[in-house]
Protein backbone atom coordinates (compact mmCIF):
# COMPACT_ATOMS: atom_id res chain seq x y z
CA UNK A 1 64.89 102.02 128.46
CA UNK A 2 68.13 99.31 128.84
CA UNK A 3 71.44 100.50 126.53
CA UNK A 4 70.19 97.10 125.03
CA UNK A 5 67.16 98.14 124.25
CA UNK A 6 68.23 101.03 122.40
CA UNK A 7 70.95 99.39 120.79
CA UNK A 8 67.98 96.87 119.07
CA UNK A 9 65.77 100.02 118.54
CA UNK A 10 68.57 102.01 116.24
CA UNK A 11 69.52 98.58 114.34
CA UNK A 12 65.46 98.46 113.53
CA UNK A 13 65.33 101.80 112.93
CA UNK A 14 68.18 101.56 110.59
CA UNK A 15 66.98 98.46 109.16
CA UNK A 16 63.76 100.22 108.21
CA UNK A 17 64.89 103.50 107.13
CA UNK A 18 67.36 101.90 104.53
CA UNK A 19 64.99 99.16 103.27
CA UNK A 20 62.58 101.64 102.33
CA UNK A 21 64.52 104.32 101.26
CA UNK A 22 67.44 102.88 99.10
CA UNK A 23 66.45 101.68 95.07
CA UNK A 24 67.47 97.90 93.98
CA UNK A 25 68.13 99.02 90.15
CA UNK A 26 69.75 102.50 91.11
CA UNK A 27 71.90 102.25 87.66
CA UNK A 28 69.84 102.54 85.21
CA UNK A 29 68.96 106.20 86.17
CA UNK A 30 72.44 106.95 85.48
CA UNK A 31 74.05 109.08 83.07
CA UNK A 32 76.99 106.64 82.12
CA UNK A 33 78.30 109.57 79.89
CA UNK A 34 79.43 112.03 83.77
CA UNK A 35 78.54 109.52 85.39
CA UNK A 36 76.20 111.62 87.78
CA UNK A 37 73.01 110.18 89.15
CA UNK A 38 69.66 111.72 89.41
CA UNK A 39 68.81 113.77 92.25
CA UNK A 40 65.30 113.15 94.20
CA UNK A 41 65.99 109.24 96.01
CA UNK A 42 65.39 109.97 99.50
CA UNK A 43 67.98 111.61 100.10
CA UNK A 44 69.55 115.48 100.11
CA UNK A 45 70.89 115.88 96.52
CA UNK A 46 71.27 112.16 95.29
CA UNK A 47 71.42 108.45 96.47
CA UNK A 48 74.26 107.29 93.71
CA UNK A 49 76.89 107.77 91.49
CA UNK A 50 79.37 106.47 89.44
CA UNK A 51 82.51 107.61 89.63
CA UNK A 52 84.59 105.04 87.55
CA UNK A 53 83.16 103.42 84.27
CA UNK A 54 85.52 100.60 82.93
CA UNK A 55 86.68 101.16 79.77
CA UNK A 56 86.84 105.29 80.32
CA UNK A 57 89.39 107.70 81.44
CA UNK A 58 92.41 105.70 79.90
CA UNK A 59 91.90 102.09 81.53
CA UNK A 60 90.16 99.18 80.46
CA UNK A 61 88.74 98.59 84.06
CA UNK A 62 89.17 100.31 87.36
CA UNK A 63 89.05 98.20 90.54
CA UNK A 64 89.81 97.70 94.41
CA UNK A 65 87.62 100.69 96.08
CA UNK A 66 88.71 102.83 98.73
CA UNK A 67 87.31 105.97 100.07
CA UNK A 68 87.88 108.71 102.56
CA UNK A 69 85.78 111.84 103.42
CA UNK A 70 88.10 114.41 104.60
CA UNK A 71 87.44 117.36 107.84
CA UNK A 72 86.46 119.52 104.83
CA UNK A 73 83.42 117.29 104.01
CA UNK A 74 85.43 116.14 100.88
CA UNK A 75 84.87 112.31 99.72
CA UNK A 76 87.87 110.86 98.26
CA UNK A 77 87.65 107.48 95.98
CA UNK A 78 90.67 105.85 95.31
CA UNK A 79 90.86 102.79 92.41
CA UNK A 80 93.08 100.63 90.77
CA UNK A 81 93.40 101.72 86.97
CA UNK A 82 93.91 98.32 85.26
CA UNK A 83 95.38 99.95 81.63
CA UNK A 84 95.07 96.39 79.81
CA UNK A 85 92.25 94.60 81.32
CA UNK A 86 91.28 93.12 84.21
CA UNK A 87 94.66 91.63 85.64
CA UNK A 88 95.86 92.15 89.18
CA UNK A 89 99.33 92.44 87.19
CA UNK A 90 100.58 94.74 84.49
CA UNK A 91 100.07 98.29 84.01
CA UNK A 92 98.28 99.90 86.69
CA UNK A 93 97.84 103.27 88.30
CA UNK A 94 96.39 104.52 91.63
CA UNK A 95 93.74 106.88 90.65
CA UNK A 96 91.63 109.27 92.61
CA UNK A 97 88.46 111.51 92.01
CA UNK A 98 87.08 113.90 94.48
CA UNK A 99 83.60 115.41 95.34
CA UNK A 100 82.87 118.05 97.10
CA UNK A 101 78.95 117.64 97.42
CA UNK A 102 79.05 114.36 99.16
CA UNK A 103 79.80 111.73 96.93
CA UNK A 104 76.93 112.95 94.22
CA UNK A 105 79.58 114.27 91.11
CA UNK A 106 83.03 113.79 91.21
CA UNK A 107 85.98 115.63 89.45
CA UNK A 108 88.68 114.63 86.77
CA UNK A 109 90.48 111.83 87.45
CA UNK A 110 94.13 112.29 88.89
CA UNK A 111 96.88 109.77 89.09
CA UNK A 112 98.46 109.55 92.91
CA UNK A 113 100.59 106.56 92.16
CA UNK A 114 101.77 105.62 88.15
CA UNK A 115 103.12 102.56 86.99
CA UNK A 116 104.85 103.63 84.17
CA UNK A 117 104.00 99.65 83.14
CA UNK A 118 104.61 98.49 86.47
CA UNK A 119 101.75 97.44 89.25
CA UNK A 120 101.05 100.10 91.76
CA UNK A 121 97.93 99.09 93.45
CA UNK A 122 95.90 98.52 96.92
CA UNK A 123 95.43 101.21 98.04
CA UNK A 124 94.70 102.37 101.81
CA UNK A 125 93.92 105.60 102.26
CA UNK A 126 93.74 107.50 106.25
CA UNK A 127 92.72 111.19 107.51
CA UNK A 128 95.39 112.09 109.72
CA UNK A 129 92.76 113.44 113.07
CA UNK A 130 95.76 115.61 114.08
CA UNK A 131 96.33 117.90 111.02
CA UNK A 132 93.91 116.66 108.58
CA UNK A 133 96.30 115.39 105.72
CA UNK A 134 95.20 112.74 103.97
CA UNK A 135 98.01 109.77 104.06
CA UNK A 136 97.80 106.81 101.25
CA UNK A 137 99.86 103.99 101.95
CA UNK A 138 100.01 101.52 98.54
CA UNK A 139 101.73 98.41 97.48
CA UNK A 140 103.95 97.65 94.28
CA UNK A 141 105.93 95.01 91.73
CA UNK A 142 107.05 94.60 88.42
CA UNK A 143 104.60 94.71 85.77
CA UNK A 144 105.91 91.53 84.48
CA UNK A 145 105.45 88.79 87.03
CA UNK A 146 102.31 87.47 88.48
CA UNK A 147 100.23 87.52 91.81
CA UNK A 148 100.54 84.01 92.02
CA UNK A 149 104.46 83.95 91.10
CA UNK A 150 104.75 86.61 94.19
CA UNK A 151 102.56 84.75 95.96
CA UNK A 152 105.11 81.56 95.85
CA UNK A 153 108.18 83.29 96.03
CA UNK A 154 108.96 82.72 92.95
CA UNK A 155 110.07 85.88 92.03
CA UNK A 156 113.94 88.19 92.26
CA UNK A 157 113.60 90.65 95.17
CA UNK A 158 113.85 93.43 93.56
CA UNK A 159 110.93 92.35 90.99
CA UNK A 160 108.60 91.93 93.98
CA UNK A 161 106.01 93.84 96.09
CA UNK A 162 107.52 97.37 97.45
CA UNK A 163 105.20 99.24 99.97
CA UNK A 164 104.94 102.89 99.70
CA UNK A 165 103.41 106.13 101.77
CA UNK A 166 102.02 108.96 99.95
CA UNK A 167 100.42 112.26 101.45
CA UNK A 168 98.09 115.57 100.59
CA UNK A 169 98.00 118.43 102.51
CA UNK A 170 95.67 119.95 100.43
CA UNK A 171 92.30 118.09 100.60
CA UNK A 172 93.54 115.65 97.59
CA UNK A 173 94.27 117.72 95.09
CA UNK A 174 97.57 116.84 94.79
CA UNK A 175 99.77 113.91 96.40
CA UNK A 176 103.31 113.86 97.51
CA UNK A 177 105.75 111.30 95.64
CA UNK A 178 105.64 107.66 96.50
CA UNK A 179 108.21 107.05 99.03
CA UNK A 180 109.54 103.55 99.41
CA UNK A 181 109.34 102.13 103.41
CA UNK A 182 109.43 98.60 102.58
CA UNK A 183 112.28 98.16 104.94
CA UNK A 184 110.47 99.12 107.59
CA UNK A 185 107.58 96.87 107.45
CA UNK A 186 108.44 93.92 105.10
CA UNK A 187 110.33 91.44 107.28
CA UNK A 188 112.65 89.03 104.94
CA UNK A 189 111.24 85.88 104.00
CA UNK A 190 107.94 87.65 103.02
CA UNK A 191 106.55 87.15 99.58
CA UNK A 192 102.81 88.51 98.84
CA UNK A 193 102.39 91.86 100.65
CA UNK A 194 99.47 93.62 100.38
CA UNK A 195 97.61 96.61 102.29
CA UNK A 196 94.24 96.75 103.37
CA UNK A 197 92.82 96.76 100.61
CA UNK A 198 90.32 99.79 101.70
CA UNK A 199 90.69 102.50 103.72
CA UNK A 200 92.67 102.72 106.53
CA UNK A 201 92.09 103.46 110.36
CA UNK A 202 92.72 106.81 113.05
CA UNK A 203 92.47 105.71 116.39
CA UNK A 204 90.92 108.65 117.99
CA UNK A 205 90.56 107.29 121.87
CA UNK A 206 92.72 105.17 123.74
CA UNK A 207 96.49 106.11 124.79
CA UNK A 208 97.44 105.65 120.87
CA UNK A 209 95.17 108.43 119.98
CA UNK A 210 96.18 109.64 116.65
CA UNK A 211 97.99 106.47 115.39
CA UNK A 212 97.72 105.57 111.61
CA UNK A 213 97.07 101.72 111.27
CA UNK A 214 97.50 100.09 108.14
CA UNK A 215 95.64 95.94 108.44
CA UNK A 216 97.39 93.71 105.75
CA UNK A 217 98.26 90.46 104.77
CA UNK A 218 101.64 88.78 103.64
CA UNK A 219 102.48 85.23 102.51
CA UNK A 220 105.60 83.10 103.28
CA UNK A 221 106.87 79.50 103.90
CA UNK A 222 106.47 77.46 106.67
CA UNK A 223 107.74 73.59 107.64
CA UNK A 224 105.57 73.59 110.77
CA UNK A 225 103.84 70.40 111.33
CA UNK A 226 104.44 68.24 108.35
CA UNK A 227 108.97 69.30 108.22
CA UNK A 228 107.77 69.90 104.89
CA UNK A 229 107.78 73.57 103.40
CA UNK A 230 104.31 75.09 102.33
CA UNK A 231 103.42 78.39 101.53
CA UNK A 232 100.54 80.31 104.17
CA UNK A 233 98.75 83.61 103.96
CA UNK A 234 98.78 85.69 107.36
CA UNK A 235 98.05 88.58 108.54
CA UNK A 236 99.73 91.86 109.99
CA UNK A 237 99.47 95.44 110.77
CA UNK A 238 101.75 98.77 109.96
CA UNK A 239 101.28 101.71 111.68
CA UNK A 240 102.29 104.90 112.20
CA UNK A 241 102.62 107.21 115.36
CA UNK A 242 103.54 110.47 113.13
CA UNK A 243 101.27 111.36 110.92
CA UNK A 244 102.95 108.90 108.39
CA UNK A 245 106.66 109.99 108.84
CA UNK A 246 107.93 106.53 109.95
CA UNK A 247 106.16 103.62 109.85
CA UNK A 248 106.49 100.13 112.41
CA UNK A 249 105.31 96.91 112.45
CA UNK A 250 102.07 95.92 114.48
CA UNK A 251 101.17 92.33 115.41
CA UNK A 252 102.07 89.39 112.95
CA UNK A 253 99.69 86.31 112.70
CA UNK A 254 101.87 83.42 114.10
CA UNK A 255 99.57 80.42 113.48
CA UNK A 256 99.94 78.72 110.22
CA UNK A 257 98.42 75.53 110.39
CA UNK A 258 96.11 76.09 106.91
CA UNK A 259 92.94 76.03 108.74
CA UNK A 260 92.93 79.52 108.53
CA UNK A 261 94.67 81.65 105.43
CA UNK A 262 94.29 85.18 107.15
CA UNK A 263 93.80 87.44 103.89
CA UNK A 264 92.75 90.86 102.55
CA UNK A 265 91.55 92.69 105.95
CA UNK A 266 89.77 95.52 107.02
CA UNK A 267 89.68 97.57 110.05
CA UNK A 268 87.73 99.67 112.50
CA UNK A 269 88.39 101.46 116.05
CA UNK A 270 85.07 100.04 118.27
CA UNK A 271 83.87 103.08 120.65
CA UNK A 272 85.09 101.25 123.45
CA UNK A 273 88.67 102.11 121.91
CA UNK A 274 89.24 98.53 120.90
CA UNK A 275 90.41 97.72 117.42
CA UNK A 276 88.48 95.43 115.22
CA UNK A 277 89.66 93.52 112.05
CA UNK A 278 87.92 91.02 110.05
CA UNK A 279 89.70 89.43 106.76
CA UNK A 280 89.03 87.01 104.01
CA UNK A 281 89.82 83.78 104.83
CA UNK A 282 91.84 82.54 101.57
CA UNK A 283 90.54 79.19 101.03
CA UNK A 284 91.34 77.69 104.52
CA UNK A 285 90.07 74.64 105.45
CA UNK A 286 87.62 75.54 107.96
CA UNK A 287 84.34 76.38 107.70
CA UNK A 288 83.32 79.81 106.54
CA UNK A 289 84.86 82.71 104.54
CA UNK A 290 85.40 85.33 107.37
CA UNK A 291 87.87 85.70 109.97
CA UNK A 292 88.08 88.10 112.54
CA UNK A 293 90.10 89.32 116.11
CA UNK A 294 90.61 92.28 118.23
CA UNK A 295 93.84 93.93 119.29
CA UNK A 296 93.35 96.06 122.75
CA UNK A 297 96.69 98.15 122.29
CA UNK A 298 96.35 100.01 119.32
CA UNK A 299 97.03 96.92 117.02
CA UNK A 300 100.57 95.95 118.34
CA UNK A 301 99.25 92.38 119.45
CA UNK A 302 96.13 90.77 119.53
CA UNK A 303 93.83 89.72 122.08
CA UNK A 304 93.16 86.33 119.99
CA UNK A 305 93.59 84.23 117.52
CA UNK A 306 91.87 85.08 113.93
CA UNK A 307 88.68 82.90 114.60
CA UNK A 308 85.95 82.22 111.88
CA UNK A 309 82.80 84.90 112.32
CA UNK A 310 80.09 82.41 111.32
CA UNK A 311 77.29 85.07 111.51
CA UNK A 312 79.20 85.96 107.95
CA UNK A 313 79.04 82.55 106.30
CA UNK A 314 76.85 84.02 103.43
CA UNK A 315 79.91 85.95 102.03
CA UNK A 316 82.02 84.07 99.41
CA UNK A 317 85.89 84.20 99.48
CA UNK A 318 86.09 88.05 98.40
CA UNK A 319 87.66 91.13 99.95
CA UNK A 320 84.63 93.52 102.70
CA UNK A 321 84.78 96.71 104.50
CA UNK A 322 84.07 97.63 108.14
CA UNK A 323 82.54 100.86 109.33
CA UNK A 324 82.46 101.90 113.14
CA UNK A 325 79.54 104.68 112.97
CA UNK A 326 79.88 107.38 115.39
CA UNK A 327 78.02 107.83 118.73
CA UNK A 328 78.14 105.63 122.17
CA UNK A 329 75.77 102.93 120.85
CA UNK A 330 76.19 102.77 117.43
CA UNK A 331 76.36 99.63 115.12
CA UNK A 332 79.20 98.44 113.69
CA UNK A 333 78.65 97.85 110.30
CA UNK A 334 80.33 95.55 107.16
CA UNK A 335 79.95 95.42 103.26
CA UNK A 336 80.19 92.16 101.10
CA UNK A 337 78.52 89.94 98.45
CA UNK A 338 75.86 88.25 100.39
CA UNK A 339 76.48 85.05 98.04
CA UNK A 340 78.53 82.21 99.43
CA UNK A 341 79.26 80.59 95.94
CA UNK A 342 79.37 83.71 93.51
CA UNK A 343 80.45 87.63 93.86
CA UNK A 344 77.18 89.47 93.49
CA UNK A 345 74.41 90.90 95.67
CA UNK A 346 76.22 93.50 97.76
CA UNK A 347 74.48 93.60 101.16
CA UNK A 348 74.95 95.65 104.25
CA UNK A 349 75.65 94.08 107.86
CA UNK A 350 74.98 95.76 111.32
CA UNK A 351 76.56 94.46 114.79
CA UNK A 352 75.35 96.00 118.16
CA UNK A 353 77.54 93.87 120.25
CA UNK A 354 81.27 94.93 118.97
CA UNK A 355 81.73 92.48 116.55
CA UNK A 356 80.43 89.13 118.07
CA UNK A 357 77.58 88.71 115.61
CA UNK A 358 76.42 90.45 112.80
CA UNK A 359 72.73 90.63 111.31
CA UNK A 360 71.68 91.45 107.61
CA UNK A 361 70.30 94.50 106.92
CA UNK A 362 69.52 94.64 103.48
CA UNK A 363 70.88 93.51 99.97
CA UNK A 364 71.58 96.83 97.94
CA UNK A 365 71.36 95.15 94.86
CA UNK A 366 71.26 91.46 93.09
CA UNK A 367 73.31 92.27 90.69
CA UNK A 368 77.37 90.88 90.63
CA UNK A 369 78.97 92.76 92.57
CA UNK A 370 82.86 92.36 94.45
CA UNK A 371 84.87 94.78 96.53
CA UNK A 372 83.22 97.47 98.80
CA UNK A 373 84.51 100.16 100.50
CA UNK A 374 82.30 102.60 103.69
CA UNK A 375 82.67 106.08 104.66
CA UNK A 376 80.81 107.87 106.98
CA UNK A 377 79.47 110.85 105.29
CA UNK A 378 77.69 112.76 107.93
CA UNK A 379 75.32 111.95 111.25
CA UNK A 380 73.06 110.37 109.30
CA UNK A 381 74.16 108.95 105.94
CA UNK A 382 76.91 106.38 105.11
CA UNK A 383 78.38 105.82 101.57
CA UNK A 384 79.51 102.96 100.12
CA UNK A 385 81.64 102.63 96.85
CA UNK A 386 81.37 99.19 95.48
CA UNK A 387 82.53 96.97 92.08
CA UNK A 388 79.45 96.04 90.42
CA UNK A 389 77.84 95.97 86.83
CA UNK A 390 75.35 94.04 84.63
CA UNK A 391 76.95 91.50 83.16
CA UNK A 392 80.11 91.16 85.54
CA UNK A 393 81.15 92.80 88.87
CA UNK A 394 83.96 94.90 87.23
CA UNK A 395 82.29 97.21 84.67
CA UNK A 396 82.00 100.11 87.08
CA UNK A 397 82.31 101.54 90.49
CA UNK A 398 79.36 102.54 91.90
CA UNK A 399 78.97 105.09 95.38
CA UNK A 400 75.87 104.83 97.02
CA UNK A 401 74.74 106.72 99.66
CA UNK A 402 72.63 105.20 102.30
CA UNK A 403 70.50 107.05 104.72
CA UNK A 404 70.44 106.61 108.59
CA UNK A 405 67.69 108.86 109.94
């Protein structure tokens, strides 16, 4: 049998095994008092959760996933705690909860980043491969101006978006205080900053073995092409080459032209030590809603241009997640409304060919249904944890775990 011919025989096999195996309405057999799902769904001890309810805990609505499982099987899910509604500005906290049976109950909420009525948000966690600390790195402004003030540049420096690296040494329990390294990887003349959001990457091959990379986006102003001044979205990297200590920046988008408005990103290490990234494309002129490159030196420059990924054009203009599974042929995957006009319908993507094209696997649910973030859970079961709900995608966020066998 051809590596080709495997390749297609694990995507079918995956195809199958999740199609037949994951439930469409998984919410209603949850407990939406603990927020713990029913065990018996195909899989060893449950096949969801829900780990933040809007409107519980202290916050009217939790948002912008990210999740981490850590060397001592722990799962990790980071949130947004949006204390007066759904905002990206005002009040908000970086929250965590942890699990320790794979992603089935969770424990009490802690705070890793307050606002104290500030905006500390985005955040982009990383497992450090070398000594298994878990590094957050988030993103910050005053509680009183606006995304789309920042976005303009419209707001006082010292009113506008901070970047900031937070650690654990002790599986999550407890996080180190926010320390500010803007300087080091906010060039001047940058407005919008954000990280990720989602988790973050390790490269674990390659001669940057052991980096920390951080994908992100930033906007600015530009008089390129027209002499006249007009604000772009691009994209960047941060990384780190110990364990978090320092941070540098990676490559920085230099094409501006408002085709393309390189956006939230995600990113994952390919297995031939490549680095992938695929963003939103904020409401650039051509055709499509997903952007993506490679960077063959650990994220420092890339190989290409963003280019649209038009195997992706059924994804609206929303934030998705990437997920290189483990092993020498296995698929790369990505999460994402599977809508092009509207945020709902999660779905799951698989690519055998590094990126190049990607092919549906299957739609988790029809529900609405916005941000996503992956994590490998073990050799044969992947989790996602996902904005969804009934009547709108930000009533809760749900983890569910898919099976691989």
């Amino acid at each position: 049998m051809t590596p080709k011919s495997r390749i297609l025989l694990t995507a079918l096999a995956l195809l199958t095994s999740l199609t037949a195996r994951v439930p469409v309405a998984a919410s209603a057999q949850e407990d939406p008092a603990t927020g713990r799902a029913a065990p018996g769904h195909g899989l060893s001890g449950c096949a969801f959760s829900l780990p933040y309810i809007s409107g519980q805990g202290g916050y009217a609505t939790y948002r912008i996933p990210a999740v981490v499982r850590t060397p001592r099987g722990t799962v990790l899910a980071f949130a947004e705690g949006r204390r007066d509604g759904m905002s990206d500005t005002g009040d908000i906290d970086v929250v965590v909860r942890r699990s320790t049976d794979g992603g089935c109950t969770w424990g009490p909420l802690t705070v890793v980043a307050a606002g104290h009525g500030d905006t500390r948000g985005n955040p982009a966690p990383v497992v450090d491969p070398r000594t298994g600390a878990v590094v957050v790195v988030t993103c910050g402004n005053s509680g009183k101006v606006t995304e789309k003030q920042l976005v303009r540049g419209e707001v006082p420096a010292e009113l506008g978006r901070r970047v900031y690296v937070q650690r654990s040494r002790d599986d999550g329990r407890r996080f180190t205080p926010p320390v500010d390294i803007t300087a080091q990887v906010k060039r001047p003349g940058w407005y919008w900053y954000a990280t990720g959001p989602g988790h973050a990457v390790a490269l674990t091959r390659g001669r940057h073995a052991g980096r920390l990379l951080v994908p992100a986006n930033h906007s600015a102003a530009t008089t390129a092409g027209t002499g006249r001044e007009r604000r772009y979205h691009g994209g960047h990297a941060l990384y780190s080459d110990d364990g978090g200590r320092t941070w540098h920046l990676g490559f920085t988008q230099t094409t501006h032209d408002g085709v393309l408005n390189t956006n939230e990103t995600t990113a994952a290490q390919l297995t031939d030590g490549r680095l992938y990234f695929n963003a939103r494309d904020q409401y650039g002129s051509a055709p499509g809603n997903r952007l993506d490159t490679y960077s063959s030196d650990g994220g420092t420059r890339l190989d290409r241009p963003y280019a649209v990924q038009p195997t992706l054009n059924d994804v609206p203009v929303v934030q998705g997640s990437v997920l290189q599974l483990s092993g020498p042929h296995a698929p790369l995957l990505f999460s994402a409304p599977s809508v092009p006009t509207a945020r709902r319908a999660l779905a799951l993507w698989s690519s055998t060919n590094a990126g190049r094209t990607f092919t549906r696997l299957l739609t988790l649910s029809d529900r609405p249904a916005a941000y996503s973030d992956l994590v490998q859970l073990g050799h044969a079961t992947v989790g996602v944890l996902y904005e969804t709900g009934t009547t709108q995608a930000y009533d809760t966020l749900e983890f569910r775990r898919l099976s691989l066998t």
